[in-house]
Protein backbone atom coordinates (compact mmCIF):
# COMPACT_ATOMS: atom_id res chain seq x y z
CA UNK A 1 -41.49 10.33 32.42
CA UNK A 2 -39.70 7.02 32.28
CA UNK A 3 -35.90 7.39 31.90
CA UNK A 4 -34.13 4.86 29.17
CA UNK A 5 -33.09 1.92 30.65
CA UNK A 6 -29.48 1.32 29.10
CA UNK A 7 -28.32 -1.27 30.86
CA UNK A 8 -27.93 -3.72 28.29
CA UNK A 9 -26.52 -1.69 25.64
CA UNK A 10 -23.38 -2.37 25.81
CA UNK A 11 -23.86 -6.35 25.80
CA UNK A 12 -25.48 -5.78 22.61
CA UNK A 13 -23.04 -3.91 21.04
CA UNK A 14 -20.57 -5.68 22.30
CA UNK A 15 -22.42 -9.42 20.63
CA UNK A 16 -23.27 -7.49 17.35
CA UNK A 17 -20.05 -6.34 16.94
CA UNK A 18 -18.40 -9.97 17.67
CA UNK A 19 -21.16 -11.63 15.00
CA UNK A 20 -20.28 -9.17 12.38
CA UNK A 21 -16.75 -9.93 13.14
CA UNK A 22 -17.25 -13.39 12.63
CA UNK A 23 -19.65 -13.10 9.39
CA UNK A 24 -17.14 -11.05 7.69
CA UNK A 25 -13.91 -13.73 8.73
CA UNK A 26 -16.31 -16.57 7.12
CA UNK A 27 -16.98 -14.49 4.12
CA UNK A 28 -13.38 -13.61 3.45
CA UNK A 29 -12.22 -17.44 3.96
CA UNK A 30 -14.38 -18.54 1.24
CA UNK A 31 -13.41 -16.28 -1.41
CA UNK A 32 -10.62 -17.90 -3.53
CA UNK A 33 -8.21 -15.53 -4.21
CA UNK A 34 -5.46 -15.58 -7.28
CA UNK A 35 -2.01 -16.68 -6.57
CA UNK A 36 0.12 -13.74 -6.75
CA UNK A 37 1.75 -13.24 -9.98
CA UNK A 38 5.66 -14.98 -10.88
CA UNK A 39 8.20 -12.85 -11.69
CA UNK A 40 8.70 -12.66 -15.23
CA UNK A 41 12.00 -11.86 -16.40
CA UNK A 42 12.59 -9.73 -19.58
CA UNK A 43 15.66 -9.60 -21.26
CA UNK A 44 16.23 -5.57 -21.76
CA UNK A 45 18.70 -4.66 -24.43
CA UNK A 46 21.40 -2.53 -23.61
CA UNK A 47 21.54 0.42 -25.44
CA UNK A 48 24.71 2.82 -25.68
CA UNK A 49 23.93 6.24 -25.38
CA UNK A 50 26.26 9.40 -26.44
CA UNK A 51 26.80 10.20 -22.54
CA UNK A 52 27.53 7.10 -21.50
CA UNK A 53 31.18 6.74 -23.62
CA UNK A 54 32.43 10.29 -23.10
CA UNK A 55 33.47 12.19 -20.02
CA UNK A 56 31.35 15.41 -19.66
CA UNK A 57 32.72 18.53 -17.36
CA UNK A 58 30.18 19.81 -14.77
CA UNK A 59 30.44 23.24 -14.21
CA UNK A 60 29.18 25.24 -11.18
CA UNK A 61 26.87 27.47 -11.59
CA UNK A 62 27.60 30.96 -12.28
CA UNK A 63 26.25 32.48 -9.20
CA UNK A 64 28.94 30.42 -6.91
CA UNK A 65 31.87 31.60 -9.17
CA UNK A 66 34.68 31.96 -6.74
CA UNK A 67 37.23 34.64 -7.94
């Protein structure tokens, strides 16, 4: 039985790989892509919540009660 001769696989890996390489770059580069977007800038209104004027107490919880 004749045994595989394999000596030129890797050269034709090695060229397919480079050609799909190179197909794929000139594929990309002539797509137009958008510009990215601006920044738009909203003007938020401030709103004053109940929290936000008064002081609040935290408390610990009751489980780290020190007596």
């Amino acid at each position: 039985m004749p045994q595989l001769d394999t000596s030129t696989w890797f050269i034709t890996i090695i060229s397919s790989t480079i050609t799909l390489f190179i197909l794929f770059q000139l594929k990309l580069s002539s797509q137009t892509f958008p510009m990215s977007p601006s920044p738009k800038i909203v003007a938020t209104e401030k709103t004053k919540t109940p929290w936000e004027s008064k002081w609040t107490k935290i408390y610990l919880p009751l489980s780290s009660h020190q007596q």
